[in-house]
N, C-alpha and C. Protein backbone atom coordinates (compact mmCIF):
# COMPACT_ATOMS: atom_id res chain seq x y z
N UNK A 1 101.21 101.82 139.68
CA UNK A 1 100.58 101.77 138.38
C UNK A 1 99.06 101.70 138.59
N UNK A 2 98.14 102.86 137.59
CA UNK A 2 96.94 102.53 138.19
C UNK A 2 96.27 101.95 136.94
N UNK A 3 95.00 101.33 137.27
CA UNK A 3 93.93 100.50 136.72
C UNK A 3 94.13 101.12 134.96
N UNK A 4 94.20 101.70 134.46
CA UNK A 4 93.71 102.67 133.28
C UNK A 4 95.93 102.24 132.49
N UNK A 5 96.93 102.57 133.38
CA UNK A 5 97.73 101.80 132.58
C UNK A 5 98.10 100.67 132.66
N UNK A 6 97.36 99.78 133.54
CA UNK A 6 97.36 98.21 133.70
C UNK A 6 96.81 97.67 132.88
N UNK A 7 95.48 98.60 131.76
CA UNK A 7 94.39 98.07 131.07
C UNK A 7 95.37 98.12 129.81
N UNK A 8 96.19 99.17 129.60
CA UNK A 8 96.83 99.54 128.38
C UNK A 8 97.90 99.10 127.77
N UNK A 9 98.83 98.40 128.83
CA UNK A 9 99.63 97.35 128.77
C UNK A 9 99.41 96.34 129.08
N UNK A 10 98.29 95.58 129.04
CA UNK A 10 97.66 94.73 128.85
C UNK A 10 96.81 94.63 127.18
N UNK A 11 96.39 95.70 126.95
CA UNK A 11 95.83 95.31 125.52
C UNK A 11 97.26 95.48 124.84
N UNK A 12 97.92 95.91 124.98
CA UNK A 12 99.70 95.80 124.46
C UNK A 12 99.70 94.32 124.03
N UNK A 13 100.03 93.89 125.05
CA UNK A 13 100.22 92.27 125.23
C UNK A 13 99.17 91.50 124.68
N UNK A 14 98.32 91.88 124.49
CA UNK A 14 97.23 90.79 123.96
C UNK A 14 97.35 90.87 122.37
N UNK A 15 97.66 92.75 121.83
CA UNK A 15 97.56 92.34 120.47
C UNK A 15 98.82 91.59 119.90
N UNK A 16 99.84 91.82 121.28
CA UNK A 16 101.24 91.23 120.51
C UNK A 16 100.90 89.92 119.92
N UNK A 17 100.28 88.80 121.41
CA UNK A 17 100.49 87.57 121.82
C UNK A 17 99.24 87.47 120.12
N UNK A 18 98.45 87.76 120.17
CA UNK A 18 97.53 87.65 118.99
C UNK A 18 98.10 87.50 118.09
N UNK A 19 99.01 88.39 117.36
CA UNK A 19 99.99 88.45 116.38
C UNK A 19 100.41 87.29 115.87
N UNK A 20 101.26 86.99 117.01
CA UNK A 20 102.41 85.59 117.23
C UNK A 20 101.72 84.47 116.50
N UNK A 21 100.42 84.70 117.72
CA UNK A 21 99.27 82.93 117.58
C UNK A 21 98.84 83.03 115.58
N UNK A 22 98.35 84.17 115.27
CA UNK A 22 98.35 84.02 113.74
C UNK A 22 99.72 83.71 113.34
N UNK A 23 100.57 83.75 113.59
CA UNK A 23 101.64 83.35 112.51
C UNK A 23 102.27 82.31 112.57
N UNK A 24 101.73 81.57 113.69
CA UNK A 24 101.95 80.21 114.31
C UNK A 24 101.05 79.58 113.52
N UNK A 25 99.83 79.69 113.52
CA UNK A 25 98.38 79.32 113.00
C UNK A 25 98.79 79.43 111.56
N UNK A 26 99.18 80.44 110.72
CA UNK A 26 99.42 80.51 109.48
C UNK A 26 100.44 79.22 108.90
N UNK A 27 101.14 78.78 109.35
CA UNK A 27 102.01 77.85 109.32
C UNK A 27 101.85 76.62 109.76
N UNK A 28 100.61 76.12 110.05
CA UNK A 28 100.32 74.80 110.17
C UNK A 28 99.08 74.58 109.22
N UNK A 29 98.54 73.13 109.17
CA UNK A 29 97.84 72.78 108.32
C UNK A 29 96.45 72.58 108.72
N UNK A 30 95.39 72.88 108.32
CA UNK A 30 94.06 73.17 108.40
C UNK A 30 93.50 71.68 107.94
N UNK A 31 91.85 71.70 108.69
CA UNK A 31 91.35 70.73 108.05
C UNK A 31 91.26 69.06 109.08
N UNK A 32 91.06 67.89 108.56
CA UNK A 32 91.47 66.57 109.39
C UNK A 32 91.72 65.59 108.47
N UNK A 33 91.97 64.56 108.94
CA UNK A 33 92.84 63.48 108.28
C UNK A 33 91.23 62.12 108.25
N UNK A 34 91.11 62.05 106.75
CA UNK A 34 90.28 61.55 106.37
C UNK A 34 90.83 59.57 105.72
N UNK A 35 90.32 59.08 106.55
CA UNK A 35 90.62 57.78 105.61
C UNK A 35 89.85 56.72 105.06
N UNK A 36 90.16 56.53 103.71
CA UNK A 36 89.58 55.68 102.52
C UNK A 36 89.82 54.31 102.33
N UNK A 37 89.18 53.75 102.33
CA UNK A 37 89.62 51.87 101.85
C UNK A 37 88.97 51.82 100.28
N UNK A 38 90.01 51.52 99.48
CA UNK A 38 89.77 51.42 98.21
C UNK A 38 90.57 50.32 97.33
N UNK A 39 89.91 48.92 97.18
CA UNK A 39 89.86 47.95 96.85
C UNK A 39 90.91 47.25 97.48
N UNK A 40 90.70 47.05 99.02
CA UNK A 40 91.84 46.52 100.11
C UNK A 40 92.98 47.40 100.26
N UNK A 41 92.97 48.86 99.80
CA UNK A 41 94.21 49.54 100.67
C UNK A 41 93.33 50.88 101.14
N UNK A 42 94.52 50.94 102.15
CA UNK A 42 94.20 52.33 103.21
C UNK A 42 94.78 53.25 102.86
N UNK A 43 93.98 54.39 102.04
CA UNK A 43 94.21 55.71 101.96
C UNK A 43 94.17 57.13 102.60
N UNK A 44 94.65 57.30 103.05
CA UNK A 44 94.41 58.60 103.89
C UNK A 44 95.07 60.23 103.15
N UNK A 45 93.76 61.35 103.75
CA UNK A 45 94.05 62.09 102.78
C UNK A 45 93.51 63.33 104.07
N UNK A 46 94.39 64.79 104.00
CA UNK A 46 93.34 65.84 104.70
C UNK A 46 92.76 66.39 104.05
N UNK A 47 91.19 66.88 104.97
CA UNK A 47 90.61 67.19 103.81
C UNK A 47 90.19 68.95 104.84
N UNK A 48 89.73 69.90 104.23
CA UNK A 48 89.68 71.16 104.97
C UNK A 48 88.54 72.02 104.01
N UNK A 49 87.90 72.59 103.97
CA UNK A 49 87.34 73.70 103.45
C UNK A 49 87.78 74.57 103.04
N UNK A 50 87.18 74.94 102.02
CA UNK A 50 87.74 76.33 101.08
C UNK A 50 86.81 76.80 100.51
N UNK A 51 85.66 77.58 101.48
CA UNK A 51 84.53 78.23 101.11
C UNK A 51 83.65 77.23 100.94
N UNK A 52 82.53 76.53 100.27
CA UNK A 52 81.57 75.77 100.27
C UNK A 52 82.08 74.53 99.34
N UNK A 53 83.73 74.41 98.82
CA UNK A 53 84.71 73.27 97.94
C UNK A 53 84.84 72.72 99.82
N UNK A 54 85.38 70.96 99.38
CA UNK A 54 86.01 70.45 100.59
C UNK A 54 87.08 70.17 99.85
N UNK A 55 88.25 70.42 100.04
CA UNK A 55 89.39 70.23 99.55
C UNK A 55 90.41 69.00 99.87
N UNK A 56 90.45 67.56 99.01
CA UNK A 56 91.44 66.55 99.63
C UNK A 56 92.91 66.96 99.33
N UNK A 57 93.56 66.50 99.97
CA UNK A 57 95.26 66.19 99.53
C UNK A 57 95.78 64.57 100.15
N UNK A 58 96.17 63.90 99.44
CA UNK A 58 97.09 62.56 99.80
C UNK A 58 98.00 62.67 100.50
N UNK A 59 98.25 62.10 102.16
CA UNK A 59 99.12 62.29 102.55
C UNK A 59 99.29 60.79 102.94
N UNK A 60 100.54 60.50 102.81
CA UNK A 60 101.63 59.30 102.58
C UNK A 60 101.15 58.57 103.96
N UNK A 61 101.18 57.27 103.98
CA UNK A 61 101.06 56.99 105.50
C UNK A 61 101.64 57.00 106.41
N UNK A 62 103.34 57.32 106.65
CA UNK A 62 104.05 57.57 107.46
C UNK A 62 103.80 59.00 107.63
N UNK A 63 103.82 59.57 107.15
CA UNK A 63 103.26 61.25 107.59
C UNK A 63 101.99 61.45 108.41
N UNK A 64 101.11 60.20 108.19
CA UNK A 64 99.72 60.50 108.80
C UNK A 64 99.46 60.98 110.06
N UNK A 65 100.65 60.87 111.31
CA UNK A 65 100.78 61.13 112.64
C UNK A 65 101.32 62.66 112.85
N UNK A 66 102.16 62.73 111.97
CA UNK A 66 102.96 64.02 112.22
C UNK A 66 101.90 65.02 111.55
N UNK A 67 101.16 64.61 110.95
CA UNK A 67 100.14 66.16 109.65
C UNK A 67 98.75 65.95 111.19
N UNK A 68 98.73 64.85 111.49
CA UNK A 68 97.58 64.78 112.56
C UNK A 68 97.96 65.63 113.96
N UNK A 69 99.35 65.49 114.27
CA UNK A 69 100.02 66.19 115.83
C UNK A 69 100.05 67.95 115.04
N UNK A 70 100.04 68.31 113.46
CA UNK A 70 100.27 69.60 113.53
C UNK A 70 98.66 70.23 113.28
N UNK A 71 97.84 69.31 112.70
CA UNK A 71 96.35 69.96 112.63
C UNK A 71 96.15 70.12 113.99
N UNK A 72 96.06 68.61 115.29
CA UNK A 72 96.10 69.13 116.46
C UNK A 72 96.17 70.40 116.94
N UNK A 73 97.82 70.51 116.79
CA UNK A 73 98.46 71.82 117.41
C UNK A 73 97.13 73.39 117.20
N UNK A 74 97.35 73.05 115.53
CA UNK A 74 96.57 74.35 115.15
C UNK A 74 95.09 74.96 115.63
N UNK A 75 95.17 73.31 116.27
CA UNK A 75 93.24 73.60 116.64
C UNK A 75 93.53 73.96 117.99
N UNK A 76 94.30 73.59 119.01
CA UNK A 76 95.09 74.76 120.23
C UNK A 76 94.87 75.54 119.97
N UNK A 77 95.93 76.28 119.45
CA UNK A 77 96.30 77.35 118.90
C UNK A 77 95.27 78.40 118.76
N UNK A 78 94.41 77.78 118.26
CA UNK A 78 92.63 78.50 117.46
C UNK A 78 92.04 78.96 118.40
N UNK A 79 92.30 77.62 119.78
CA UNK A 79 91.22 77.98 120.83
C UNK A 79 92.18 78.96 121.36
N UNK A 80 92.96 79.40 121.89
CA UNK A 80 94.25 80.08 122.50
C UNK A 80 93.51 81.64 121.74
N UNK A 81 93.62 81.97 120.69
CA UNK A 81 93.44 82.61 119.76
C UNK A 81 91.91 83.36 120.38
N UNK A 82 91.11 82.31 120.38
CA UNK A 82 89.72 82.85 120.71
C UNK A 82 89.61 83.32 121.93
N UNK A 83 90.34 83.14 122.72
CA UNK A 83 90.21 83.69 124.45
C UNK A 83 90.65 84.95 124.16
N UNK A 84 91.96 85.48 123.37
CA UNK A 84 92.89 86.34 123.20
C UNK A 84 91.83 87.27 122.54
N UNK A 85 91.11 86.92 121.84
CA UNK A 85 90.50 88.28 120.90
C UNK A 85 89.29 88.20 121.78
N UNK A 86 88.56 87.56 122.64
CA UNK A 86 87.60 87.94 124.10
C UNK A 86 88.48 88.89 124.96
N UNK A 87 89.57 88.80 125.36
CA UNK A 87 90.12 89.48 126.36
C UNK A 87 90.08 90.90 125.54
N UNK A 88 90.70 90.90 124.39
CA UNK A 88 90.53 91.91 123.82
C UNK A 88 89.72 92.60 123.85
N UNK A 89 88.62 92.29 123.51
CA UNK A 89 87.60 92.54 123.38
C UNK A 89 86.82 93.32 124.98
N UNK A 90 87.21 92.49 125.90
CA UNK A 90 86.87 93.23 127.53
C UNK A 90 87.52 94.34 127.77
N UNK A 91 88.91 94.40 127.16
CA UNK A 91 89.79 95.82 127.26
C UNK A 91 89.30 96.43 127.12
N UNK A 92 89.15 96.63 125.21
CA UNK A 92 88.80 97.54 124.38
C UNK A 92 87.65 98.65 125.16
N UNK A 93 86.53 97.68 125.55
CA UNK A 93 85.41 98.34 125.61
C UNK A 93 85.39 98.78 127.22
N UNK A 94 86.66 98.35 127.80
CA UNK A 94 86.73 98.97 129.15
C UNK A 94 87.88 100.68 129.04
N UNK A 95 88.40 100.59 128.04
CA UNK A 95 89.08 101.90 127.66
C UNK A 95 88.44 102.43 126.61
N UNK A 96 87.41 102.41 126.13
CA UNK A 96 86.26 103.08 125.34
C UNK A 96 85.02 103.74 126.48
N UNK A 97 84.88 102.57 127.30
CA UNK A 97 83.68 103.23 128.21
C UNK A 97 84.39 104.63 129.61
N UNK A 98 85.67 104.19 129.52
CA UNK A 98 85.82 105.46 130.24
C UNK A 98 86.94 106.69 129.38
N UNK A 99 86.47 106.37 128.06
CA UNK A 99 87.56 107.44 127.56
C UNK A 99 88.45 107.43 127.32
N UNK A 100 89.37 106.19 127.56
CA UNK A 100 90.60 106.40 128.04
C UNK A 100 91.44 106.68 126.55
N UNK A 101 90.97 105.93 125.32
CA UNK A 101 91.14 105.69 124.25
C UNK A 101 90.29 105.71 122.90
N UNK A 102 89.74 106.68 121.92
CA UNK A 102 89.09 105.87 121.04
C UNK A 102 89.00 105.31 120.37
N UNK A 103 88.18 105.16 119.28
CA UNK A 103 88.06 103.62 118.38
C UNK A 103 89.08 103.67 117.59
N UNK A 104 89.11 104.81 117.05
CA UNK A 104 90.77 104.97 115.82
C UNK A 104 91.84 105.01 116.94
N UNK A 105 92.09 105.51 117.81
CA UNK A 105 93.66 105.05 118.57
C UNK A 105 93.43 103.53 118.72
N UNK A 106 92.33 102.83 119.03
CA UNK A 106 92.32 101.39 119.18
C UNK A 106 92.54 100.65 117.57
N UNK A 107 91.96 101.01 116.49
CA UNK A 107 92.41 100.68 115.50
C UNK A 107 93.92 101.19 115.04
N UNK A 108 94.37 102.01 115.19
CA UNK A 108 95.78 101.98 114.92
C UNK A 108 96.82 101.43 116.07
N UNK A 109 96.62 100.91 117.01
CA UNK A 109 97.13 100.01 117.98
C UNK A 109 97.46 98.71 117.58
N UNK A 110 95.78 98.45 117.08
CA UNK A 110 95.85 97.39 116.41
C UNK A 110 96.69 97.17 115.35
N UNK A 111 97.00 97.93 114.38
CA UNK A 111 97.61 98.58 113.27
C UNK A 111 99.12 98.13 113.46
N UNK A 112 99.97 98.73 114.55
CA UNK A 112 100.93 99.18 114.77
C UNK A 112 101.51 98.15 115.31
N UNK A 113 101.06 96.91 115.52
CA UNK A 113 101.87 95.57 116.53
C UNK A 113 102.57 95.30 115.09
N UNK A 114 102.35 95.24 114.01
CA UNK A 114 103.55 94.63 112.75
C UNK A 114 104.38 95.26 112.85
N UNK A 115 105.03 96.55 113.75
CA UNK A 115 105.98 97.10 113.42
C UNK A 115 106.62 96.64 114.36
N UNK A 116 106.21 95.89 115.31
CA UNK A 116 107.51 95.22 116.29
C UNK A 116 108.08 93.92 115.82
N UNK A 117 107.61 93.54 114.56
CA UNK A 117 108.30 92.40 113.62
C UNK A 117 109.14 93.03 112.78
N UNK A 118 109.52 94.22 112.52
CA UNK A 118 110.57 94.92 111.84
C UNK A 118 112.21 94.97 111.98
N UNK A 119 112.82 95.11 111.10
CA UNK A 119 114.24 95.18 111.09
C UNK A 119 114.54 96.08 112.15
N UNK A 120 115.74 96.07 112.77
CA UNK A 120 115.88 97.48 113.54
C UNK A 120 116.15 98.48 112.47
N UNK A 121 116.69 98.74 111.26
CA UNK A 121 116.60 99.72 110.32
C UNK A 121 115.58 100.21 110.35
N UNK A 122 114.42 99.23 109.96
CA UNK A 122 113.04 99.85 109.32
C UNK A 122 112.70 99.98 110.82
N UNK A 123 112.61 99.70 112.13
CA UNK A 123 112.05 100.23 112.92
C UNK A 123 113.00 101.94 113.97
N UNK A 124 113.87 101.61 113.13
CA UNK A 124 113.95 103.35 113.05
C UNK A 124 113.51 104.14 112.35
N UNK A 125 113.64 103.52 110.73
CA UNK A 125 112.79 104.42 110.19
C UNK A 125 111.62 104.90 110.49
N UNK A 126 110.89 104.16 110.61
CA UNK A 126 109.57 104.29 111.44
C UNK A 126 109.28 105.28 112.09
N UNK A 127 109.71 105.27 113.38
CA UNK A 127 109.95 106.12 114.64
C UNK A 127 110.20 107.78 114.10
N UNK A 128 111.29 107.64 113.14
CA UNK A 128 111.72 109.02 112.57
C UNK A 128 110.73 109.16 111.97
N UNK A 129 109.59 108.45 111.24
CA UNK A 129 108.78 108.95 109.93
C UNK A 129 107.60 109.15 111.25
N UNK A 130 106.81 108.67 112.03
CA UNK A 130 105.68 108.91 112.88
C UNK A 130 105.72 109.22 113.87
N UNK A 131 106.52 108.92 114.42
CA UNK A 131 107.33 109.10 116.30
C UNK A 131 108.46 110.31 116.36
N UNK A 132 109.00 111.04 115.44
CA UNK A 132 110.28 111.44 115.44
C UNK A 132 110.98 112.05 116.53
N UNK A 133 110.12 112.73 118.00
CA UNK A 133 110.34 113.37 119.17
C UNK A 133 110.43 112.14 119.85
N UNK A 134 110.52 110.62 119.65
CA UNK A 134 110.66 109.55 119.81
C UNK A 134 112.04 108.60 120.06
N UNK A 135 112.52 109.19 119.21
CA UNK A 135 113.62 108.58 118.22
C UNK A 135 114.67 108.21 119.49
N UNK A 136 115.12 109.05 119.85
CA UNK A 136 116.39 109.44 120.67
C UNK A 136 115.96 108.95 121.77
N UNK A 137 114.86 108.95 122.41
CA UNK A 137 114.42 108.78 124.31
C UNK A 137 114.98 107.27 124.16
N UNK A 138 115.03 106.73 125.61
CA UNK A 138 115.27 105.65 126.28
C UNK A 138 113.99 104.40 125.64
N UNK A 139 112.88 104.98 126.13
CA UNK A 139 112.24 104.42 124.98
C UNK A 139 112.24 103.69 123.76
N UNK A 140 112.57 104.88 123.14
CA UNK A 140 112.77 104.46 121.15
C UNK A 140 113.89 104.19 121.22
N UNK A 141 114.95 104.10 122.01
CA UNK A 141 116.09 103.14 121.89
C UNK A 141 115.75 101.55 122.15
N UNK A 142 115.07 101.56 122.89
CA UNK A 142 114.08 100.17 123.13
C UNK A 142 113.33 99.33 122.47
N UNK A 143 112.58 100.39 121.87
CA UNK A 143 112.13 99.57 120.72
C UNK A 143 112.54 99.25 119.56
N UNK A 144 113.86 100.18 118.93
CA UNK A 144 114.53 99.92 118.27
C UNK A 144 115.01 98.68 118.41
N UNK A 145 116.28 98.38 119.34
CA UNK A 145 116.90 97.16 119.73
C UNK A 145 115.80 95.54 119.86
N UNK A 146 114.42 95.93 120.03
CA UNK A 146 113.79 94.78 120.15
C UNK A 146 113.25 94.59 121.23
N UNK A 147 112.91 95.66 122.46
CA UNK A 147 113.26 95.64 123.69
C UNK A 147 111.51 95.77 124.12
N UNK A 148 110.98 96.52 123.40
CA UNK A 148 109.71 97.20 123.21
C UNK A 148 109.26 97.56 122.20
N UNK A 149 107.63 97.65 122.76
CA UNK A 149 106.92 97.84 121.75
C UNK A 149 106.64 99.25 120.82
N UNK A 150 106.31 98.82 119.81
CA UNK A 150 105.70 100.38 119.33
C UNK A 150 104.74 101.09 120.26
N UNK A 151 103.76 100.14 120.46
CA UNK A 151 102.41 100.55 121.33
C UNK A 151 103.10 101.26 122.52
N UNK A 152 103.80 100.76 123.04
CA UNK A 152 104.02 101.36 124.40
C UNK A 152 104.41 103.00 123.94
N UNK A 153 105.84 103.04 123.01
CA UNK A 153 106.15 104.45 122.49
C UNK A 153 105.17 105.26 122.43
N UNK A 154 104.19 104.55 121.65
CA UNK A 154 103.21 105.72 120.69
C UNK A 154 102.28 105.59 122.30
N UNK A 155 101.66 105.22 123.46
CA UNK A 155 101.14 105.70 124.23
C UNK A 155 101.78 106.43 124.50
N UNK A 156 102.78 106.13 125.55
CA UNK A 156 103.78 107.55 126.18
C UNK A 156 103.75 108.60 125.53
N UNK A 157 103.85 108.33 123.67
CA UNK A 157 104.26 109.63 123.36
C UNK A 157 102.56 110.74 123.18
N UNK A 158 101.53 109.82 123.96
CA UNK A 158 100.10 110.72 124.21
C UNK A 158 99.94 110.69 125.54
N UNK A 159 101.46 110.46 126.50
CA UNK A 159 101.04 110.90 127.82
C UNK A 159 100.30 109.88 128.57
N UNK A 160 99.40 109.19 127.89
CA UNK A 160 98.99 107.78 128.32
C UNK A 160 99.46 106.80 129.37
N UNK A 161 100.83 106.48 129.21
CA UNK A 161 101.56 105.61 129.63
C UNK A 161 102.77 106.23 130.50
């Protein structure tokens, strides 16, 4: 395997893993856990941004650990997130500077990782509607079943890969 499809299945993998981390990230709670003393009791509340509003919500005090271990998580997650779209970012412009790819095949790459969250129905459909010399190979049986990616198909099917 040389350097040029090591780079390409590698930005594969990065937009997948990217994907994932947003939808991980989408599903936890933003913001930190703020607490109030108001006339001898302890209130605690998260509070997060929403454009130049700071937004509170009351959260119960037995919850206060578990909403604190999932903001945690999310702020992982964030940093995880930020390496992932740097790496990206080193690909991109290492299969731009030699050609290998341009900016619209890199934007529809980008594009095309939601279709490996698809039904196997709809990811046949797919294949038949954009890929259709696709459909049938070893390949697009692959990605059908869950096995592989779109990205990989749609390189191969430019010889790429």
């Amino acid at each position: 395997m040389d350097i040029k499809e090591k780079k390409l299945l590698q930005l594969i993998d990065l937009y997948h893993n990217q994907e994932e981390i947003l939808e991980i990230i989408s599903t936890l709670p933003r913001g930190y856990i703020s607490v109030k003393h108001i006339s001898g009791h302890t209130y605690y509340y998260r509070q997060w941004r929403d454009g130049k509003r700071i937004i509170s919500k009351y959260v119960e005090g037995a919850f206060v650990p578990t909403v604190e271990a999932k903001i945690a998580l999310r702020k992982e997650h964030e940093a995880v997130l930020s390496n992932i779209k740097k790496d990206i970012k080193k690909v991109q412009r290492y299969l731009l500077s030699h050609e290998i790819l341009s900016i619209e095949q890199l934007m529809l790459m980008k594009n095309y990782v939601k279709y490996d969250f698809l039904s196997e129905e709809e990811k046949k459909e797919t294949l038949e509607r954009f890929l259709p010399d696709c459909v049938n190979t070893k390949l697009g049986k692959k990605f059908i079943a869950g096995e592989e990616s779109y990205n990989r198909v749609y390189l191969t099917s430019l010889g790429l890969l």
